[in-house]
N, C-alpha and C. Protein backbone atom coordinates (compact mmCIF):
# COMPACT_ATOMS: atom_id res chain seq x y z
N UNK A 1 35.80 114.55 85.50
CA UNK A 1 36.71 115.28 84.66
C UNK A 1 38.14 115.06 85.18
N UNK A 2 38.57 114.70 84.39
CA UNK A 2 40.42 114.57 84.69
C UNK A 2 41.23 115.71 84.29
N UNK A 3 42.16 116.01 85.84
CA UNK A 3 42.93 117.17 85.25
C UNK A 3 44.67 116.56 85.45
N UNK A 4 45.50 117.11 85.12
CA UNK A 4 46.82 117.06 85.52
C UNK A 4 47.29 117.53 86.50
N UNK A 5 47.85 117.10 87.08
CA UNK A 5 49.01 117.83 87.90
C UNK A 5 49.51 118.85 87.14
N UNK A 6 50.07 119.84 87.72
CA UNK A 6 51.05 120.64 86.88
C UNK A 6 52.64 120.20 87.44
N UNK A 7 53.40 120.60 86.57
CA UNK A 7 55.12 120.29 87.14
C UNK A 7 55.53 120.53 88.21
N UNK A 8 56.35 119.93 88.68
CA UNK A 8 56.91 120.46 90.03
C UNK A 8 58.73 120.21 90.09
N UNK A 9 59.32 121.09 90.13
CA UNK A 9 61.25 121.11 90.22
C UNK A 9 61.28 120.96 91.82
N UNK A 10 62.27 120.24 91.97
CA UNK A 10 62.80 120.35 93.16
C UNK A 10 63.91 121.44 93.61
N UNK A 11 63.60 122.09 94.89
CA UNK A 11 63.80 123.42 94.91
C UNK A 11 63.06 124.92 94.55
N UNK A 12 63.87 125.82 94.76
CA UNK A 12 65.31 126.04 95.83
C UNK A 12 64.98 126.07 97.15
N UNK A 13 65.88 125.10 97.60
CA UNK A 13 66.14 124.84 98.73
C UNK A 13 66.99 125.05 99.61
N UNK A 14 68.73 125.23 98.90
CA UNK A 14 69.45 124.71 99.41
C UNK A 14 70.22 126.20 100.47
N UNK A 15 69.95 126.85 99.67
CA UNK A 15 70.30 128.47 100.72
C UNK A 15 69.49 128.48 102.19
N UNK A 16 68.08 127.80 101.88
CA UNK A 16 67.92 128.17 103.08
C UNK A 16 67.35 126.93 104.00
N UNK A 17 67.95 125.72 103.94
CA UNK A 17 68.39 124.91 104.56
C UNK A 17 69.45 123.83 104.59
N UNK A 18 70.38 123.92 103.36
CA UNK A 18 71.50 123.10 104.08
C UNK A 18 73.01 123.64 103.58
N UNK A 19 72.91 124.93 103.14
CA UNK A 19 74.15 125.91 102.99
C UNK A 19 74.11 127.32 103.89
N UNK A 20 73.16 127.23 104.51
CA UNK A 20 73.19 128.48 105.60
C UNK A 20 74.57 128.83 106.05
N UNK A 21 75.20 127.46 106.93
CA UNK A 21 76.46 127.10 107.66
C UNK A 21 77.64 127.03 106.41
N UNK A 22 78.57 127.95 106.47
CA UNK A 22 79.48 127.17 105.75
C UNK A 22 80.24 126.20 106.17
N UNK A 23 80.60 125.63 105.18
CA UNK A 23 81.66 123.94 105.50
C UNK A 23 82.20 124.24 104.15
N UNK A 24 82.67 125.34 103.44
CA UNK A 24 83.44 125.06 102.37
C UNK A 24 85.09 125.29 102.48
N UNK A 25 85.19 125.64 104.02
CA UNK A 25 86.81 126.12 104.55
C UNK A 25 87.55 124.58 105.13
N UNK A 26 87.55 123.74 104.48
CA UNK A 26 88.15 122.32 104.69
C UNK A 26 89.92 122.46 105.49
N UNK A 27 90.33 123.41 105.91
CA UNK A 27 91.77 123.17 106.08
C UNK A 27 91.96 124.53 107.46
N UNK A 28 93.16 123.73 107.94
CA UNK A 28 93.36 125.11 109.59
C UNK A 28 94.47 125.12 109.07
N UNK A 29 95.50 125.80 110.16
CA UNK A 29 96.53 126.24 109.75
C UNK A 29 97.72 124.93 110.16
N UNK A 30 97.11 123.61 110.60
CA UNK A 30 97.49 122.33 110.90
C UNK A 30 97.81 121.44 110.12
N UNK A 31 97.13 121.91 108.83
CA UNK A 31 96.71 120.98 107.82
C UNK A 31 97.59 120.62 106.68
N UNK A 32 97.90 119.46 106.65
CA UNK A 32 99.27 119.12 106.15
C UNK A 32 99.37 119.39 104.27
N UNK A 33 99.76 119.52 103.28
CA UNK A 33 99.84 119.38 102.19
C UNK A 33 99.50 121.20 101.52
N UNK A 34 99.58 121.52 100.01
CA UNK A 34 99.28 122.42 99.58
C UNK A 34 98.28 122.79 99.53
N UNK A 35 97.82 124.30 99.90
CA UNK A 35 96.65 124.40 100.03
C UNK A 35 96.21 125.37 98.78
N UNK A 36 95.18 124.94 98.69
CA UNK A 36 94.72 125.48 96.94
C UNK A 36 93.16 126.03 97.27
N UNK A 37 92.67 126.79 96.51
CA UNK A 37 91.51 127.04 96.36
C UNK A 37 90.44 126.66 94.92
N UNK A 38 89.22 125.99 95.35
CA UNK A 38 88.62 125.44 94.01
C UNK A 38 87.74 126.29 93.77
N UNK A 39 86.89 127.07 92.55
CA UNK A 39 85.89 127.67 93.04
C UNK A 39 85.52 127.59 91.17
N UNK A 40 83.70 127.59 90.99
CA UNK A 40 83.48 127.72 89.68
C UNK A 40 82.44 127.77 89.67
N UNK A 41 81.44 128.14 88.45
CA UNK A 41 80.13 128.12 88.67
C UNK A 41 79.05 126.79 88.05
N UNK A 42 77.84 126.50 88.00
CA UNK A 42 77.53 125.70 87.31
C UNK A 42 76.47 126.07 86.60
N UNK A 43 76.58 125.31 85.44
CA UNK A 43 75.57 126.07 83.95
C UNK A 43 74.19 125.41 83.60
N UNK A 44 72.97 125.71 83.80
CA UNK A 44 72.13 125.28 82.64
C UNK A 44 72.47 124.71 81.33
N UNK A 45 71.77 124.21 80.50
CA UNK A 45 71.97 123.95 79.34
C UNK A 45 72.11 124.86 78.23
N UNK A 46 71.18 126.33 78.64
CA UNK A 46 70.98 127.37 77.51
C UNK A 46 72.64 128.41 78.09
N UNK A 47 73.67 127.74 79.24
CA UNK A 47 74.51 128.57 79.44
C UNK A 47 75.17 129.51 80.39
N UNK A 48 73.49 129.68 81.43
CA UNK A 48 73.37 130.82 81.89
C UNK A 48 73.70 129.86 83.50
N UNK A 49 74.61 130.51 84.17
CA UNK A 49 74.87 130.22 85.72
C UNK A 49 73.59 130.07 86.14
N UNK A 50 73.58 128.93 87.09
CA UNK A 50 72.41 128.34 87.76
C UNK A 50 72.37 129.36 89.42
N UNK A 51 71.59 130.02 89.93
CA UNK A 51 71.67 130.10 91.40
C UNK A 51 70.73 128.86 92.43
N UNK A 52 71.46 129.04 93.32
CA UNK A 52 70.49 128.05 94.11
C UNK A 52 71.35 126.82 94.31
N UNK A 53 72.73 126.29 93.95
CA UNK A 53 73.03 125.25 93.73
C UNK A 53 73.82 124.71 94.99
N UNK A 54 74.18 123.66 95.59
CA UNK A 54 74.98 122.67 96.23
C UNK A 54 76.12 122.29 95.69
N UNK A 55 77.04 122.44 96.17
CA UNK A 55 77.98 121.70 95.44
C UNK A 55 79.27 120.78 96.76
N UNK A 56 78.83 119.31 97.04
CA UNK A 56 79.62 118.70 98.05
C UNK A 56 80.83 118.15 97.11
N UNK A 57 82.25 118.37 97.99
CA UNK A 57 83.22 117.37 97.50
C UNK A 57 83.69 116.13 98.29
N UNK A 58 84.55 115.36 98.09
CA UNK A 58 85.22 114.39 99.02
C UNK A 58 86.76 114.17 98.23
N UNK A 59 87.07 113.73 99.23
CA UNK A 59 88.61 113.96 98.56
C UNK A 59 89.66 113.18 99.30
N UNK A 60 90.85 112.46 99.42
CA UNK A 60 91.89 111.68 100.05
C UNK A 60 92.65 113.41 100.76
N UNK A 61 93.57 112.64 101.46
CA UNK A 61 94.40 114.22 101.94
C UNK A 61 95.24 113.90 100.78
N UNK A 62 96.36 114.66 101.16
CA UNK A 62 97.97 115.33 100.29
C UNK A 62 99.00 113.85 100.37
N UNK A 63 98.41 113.03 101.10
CA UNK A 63 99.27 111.77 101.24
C UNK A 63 98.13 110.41 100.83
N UNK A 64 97.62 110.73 100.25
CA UNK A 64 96.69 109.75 99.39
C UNK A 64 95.61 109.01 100.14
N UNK A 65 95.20 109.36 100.92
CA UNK A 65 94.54 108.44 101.84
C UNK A 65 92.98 109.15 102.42
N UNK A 66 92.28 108.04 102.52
CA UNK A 66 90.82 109.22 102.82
C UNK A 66 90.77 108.81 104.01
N UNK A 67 89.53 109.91 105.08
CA UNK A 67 89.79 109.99 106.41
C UNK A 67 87.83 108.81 106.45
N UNK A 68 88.18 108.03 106.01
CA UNK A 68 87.14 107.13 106.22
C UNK A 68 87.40 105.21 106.91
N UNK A 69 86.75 104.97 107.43
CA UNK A 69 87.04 103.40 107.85
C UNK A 69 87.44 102.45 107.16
N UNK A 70 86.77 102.82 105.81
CA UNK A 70 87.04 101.66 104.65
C UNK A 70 88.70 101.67 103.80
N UNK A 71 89.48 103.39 104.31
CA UNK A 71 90.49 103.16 103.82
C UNK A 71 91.53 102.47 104.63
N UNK A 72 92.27 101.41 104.61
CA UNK A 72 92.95 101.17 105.57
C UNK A 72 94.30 100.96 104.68
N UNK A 73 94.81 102.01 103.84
CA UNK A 73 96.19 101.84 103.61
C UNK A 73 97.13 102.47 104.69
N UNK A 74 98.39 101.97 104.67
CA UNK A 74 99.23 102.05 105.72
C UNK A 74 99.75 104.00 105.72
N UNK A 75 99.08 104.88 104.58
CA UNK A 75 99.49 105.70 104.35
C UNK A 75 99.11 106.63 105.66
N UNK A 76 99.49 108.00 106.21
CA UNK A 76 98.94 108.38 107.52
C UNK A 76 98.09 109.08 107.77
N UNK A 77 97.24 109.56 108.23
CA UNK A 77 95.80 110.41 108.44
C UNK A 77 96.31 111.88 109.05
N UNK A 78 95.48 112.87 108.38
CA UNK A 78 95.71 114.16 108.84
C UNK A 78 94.54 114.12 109.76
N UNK A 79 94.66 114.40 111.54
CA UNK A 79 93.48 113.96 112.11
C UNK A 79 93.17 115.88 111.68
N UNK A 80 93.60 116.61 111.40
CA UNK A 80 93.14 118.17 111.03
C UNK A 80 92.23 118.07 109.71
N UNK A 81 92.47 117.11 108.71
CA UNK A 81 91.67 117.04 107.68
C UNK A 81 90.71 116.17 107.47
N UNK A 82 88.90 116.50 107.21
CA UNK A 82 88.63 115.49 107.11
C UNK A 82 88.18 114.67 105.73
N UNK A 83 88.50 116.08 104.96
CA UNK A 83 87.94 115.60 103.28
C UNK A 83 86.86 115.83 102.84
N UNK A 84 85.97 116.60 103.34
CA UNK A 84 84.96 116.71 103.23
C UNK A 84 84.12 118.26 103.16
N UNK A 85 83.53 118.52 102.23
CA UNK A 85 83.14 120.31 102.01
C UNK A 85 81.77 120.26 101.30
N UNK A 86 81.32 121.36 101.55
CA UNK A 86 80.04 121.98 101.32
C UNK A 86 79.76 123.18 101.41
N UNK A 87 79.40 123.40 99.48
CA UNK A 87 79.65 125.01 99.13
C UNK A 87 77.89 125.28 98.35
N UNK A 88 77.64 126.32 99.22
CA UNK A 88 76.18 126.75 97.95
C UNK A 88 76.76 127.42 96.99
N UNK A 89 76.22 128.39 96.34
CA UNK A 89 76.34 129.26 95.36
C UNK A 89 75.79 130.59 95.96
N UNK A 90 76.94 131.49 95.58
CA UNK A 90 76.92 133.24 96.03
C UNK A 90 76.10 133.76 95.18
N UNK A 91 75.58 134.79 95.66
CA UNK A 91 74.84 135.68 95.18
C UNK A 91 74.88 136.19 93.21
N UNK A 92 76.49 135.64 92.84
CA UNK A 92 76.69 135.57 91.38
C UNK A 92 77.11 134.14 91.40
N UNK A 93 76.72 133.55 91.81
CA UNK A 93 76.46 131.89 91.14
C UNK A 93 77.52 131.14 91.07
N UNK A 94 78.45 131.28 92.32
CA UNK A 94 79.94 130.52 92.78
C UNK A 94 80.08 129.80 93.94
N UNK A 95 81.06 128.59 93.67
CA UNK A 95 80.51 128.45 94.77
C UNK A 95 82.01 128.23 94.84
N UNK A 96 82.60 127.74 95.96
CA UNK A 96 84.09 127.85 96.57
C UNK A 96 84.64 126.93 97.51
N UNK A 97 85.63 126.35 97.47
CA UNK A 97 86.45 125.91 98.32
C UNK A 97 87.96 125.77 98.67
N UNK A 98 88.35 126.01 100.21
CA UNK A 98 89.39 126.22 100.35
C UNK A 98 89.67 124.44 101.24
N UNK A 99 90.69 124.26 100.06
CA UNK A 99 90.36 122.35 100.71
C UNK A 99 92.46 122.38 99.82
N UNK A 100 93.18 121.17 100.45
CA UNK A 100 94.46 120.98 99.77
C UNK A 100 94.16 120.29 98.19
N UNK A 101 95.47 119.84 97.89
CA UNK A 101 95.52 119.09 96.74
C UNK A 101 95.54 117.90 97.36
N UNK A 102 94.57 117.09 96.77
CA UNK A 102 95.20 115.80 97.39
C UNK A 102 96.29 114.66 96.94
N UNK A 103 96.94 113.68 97.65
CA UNK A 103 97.46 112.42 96.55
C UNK A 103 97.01 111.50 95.76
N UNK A 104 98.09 110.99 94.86
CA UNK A 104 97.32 109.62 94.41
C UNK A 104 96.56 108.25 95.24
N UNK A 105 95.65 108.00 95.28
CA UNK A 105 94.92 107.12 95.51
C UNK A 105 95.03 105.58 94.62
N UNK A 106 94.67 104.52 95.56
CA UNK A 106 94.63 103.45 94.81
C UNK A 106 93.63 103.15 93.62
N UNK A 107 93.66 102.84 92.70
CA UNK A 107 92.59 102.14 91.87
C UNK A 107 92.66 100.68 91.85
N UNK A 108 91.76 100.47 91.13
CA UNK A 108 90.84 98.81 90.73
C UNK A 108 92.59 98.21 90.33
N UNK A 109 92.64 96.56 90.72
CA UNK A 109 93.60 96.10 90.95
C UNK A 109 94.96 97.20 90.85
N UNK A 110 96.17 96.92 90.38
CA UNK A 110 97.58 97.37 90.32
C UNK A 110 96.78 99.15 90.00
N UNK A 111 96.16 99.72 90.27
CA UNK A 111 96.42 100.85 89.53
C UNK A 111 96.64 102.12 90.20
N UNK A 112 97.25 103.03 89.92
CA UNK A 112 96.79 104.51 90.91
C UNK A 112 96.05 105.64 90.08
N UNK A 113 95.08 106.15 90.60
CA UNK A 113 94.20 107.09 90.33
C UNK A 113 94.89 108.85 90.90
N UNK A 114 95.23 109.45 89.75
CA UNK A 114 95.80 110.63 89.62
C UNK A 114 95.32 111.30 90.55
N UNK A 115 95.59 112.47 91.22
CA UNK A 115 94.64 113.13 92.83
C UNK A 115 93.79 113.67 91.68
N UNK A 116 92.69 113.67 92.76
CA UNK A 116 91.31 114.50 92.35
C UNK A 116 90.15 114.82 93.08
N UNK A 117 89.32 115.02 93.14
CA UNK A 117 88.29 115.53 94.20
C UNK A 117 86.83 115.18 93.47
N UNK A 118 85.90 114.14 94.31
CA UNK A 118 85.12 113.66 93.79
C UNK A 118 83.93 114.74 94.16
N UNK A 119 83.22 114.93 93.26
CA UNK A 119 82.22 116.05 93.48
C UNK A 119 80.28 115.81 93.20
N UNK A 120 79.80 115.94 94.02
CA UNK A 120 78.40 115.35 94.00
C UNK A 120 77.58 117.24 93.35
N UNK A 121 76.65 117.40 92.71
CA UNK A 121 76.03 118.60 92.58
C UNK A 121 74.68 118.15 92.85
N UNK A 122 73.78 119.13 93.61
CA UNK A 122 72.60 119.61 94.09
C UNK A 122 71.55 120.92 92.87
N UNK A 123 70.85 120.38 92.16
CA UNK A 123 70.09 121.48 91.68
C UNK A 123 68.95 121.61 91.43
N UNK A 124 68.51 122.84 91.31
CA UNK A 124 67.02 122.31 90.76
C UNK A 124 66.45 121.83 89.61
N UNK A 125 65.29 121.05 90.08
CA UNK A 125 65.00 120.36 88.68
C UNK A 125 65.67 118.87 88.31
N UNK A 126 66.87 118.69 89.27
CA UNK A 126 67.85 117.51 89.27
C UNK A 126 67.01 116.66 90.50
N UNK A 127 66.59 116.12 90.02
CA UNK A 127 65.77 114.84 90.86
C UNK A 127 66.80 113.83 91.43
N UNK A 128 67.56 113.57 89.58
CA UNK A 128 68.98 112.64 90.81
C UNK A 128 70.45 113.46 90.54
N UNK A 129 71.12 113.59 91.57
CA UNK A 129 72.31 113.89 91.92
C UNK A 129 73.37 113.76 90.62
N UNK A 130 74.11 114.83 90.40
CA UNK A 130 75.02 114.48 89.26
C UNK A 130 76.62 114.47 90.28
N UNK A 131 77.02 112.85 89.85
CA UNK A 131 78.15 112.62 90.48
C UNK A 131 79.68 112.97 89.51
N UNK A 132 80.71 113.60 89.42
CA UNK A 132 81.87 114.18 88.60
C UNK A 132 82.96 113.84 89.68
N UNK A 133 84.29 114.46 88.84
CA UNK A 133 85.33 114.29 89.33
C UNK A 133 86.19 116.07 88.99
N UNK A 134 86.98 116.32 89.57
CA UNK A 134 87.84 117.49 89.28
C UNK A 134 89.54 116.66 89.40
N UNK A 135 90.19 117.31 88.50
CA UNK A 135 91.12 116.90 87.81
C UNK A 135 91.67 117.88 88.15
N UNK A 136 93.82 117.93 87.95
CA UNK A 136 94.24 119.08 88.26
C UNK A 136 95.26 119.02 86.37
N UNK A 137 94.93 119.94 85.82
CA UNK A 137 95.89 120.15 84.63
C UNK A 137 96.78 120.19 84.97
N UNK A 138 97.43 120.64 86.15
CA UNK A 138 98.95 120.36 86.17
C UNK A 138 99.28 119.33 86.86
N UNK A 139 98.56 118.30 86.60
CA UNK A 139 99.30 116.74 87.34
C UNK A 139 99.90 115.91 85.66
N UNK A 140 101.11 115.50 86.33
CA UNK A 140 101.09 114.55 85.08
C UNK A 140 100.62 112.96 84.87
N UNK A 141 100.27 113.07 86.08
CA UNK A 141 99.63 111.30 86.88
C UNK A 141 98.31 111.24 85.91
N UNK A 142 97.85 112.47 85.43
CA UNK A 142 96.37 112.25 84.50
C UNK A 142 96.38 111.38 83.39
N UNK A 143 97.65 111.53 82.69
CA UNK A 143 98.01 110.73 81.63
C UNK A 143 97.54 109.07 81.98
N UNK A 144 98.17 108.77 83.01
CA UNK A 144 98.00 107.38 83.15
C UNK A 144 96.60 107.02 84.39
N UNK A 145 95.75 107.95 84.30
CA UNK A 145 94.36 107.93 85.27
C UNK A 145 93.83 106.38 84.68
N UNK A 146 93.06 105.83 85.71
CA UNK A 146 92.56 104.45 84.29
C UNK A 146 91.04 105.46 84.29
N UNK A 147 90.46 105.97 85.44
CA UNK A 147 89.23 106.74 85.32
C UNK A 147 89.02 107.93 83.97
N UNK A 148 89.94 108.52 83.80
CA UNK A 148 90.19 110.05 82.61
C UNK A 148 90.25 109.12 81.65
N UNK A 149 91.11 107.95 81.45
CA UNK A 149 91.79 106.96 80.30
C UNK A 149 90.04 106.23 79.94
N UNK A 150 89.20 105.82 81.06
CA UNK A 150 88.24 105.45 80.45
C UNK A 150 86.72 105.96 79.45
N UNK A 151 87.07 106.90 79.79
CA UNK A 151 86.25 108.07 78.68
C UNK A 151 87.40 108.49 77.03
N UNK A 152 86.69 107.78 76.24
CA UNK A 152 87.11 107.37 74.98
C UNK A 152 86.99 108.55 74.32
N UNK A 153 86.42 109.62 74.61
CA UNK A 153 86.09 110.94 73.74
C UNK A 153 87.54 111.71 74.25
N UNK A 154 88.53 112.34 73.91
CA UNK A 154 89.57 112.99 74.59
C UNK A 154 88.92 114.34 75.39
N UNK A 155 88.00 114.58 73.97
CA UNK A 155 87.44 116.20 74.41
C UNK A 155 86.72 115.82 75.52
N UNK A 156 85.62 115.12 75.49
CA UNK A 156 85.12 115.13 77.02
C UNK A 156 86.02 115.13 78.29
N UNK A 157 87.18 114.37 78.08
CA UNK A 157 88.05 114.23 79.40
C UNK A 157 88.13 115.44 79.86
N UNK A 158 88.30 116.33 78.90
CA UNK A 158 89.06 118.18 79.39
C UNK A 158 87.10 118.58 79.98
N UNK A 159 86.75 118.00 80.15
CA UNK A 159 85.34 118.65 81.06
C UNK A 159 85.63 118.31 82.85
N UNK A 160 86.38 117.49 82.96
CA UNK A 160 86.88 116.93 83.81
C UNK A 160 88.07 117.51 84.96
N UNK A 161 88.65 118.53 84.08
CA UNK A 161 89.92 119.21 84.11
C UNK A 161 90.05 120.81 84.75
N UNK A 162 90.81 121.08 86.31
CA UNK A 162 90.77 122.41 86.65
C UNK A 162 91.99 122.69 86.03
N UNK A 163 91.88 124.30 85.66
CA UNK A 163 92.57 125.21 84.89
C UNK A 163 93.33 126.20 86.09
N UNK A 164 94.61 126.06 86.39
CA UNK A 164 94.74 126.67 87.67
C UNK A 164 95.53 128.07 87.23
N UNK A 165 95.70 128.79 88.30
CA UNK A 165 95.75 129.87 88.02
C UNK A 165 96.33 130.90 89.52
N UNK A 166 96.92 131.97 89.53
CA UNK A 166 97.04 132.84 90.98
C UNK A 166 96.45 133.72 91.03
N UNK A 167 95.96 133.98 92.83
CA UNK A 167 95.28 135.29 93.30
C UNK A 167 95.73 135.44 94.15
N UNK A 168 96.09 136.82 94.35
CA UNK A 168 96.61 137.16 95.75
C UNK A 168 97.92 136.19 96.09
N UNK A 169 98.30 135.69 95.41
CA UNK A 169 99.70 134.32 96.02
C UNK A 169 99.28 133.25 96.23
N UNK A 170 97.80 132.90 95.81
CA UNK A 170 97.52 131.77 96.17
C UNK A 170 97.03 131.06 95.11
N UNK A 171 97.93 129.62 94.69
CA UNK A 171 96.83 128.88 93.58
C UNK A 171 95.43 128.81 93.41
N UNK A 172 94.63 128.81 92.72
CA UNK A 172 93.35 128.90 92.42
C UNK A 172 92.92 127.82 91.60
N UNK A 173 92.48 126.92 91.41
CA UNK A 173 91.71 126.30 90.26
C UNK A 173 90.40 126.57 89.71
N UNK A 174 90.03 126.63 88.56
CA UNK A 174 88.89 126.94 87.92
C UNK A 174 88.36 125.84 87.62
N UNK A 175 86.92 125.34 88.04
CA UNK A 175 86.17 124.20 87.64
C UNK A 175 84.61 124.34 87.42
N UNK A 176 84.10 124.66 86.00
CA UNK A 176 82.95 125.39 85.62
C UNK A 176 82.15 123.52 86.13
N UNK A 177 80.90 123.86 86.01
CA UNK A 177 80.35 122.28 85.82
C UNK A 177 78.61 122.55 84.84
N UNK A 178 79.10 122.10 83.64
CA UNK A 178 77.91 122.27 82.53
C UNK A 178 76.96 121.13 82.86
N UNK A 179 75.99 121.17 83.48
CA UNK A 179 74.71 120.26 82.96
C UNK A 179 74.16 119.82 81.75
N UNK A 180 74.00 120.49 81.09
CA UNK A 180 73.59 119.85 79.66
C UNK A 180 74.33 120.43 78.66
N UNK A 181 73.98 120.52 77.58
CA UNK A 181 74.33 121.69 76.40
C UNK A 181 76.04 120.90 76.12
N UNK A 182 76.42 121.87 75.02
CA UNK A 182 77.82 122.24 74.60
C UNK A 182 78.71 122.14 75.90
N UNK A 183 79.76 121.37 75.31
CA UNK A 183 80.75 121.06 76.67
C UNK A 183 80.20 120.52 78.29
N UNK A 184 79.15 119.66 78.09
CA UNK A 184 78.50 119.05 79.29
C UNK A 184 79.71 118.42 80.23
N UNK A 185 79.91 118.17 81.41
CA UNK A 185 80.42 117.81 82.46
C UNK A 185 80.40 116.44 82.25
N UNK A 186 81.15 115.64 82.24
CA UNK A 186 81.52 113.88 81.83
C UNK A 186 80.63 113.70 83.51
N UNK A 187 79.72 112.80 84.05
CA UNK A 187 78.67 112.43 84.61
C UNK A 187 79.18 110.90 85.06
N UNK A 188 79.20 110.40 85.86
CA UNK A 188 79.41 108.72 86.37
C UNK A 188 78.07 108.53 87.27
N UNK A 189 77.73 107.23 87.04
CA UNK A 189 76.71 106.53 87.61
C UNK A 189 77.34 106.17 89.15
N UNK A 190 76.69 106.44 89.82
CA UNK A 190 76.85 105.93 91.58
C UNK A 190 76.18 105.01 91.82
């Protein structure tokens, strides 16, 4: 007699082994450039905030340059920053980071890529990794992104896009991230 397997999601995992530690405080009081806070939740398809989630960024510093081997522009390294964060999701389904704005970065031949913060998400049920970007609405460098410029839908681009805002005196950006459904999150292949 043959039976099935039944389904299996991957997860939850991530609370209680690789967001225990936070790493979502990316910056000391050393740390060169504006310091901003990112924080947003991420959605199911039917809408409803996901708990349980991961959310890693990477990012250049405030002078365009990432703290990795492969960048070798002449631009200078914050040895205080390393670009790098890791946020679960709170108890109401947020997750947060206190990381700078960064600079423009080089793109594919002549080009520069508007600052932004490349963002990997962790969830359940996500077998493979959804790779995004966060955008700042108040850059005007977006206009001429060739990455934002290559998504032909306009409306999708604004999925792409933090909505900033103040708390307490401090900039804030808002960056929801939809998985499926209405207003889905623009997605790149890695």
């Amino acid at each position: 007699m043959r039976k099935e397997t039944p389904s299996q999601t991957v997860g939850p995992f991530y609370a209680i082994g690789l967001t225990r530690k936070p790493m979502n405080h990316m910056v000391t009081e050393a740390t060169q450039g504006q310091r901003i806070r990112i924080e947003g939740q991420v959605y199911d398809g039917d809408g409803a905030a996901i708990p349980d989630v991961m959310v890693e960024i990477w990012q250049a510093n405030a002078h365009g340059r990432y703290n990795h081997p492969d960048d070798k522009q002449e631009k200078p390294l914050d040895p205080t920053f390393t670009g790098w964060g890791r946020s679960g999701t709170d108890d109401k389904c947020f997750y947060d980071f206190e990381t700078i704005k960064p600079g423009p970065v080089p793109g594919a031949g002549d080009s520069v890529q508007a600052p932004h913060i490349n963002v990997v998400v962790f969830a359940r049920g996500t077998l493979v990794h959804a790779f995004t970007r966060i955008y700042f609405a108040d850059e005007p460098a977006n206009a001429s992104d060739p990455v934002l410029n290559s998504i032909k839908n306009k409306k999708r681009r604004q999925t792409l896009i933090a909505s900033p805002g103040m708390e307490n005196g401090k900039t804030v950006y808002r960056f929801d991230i939809r998985l499926q459904g209405e207003n889905e999150t623009v997605f790149f292949d890695m």
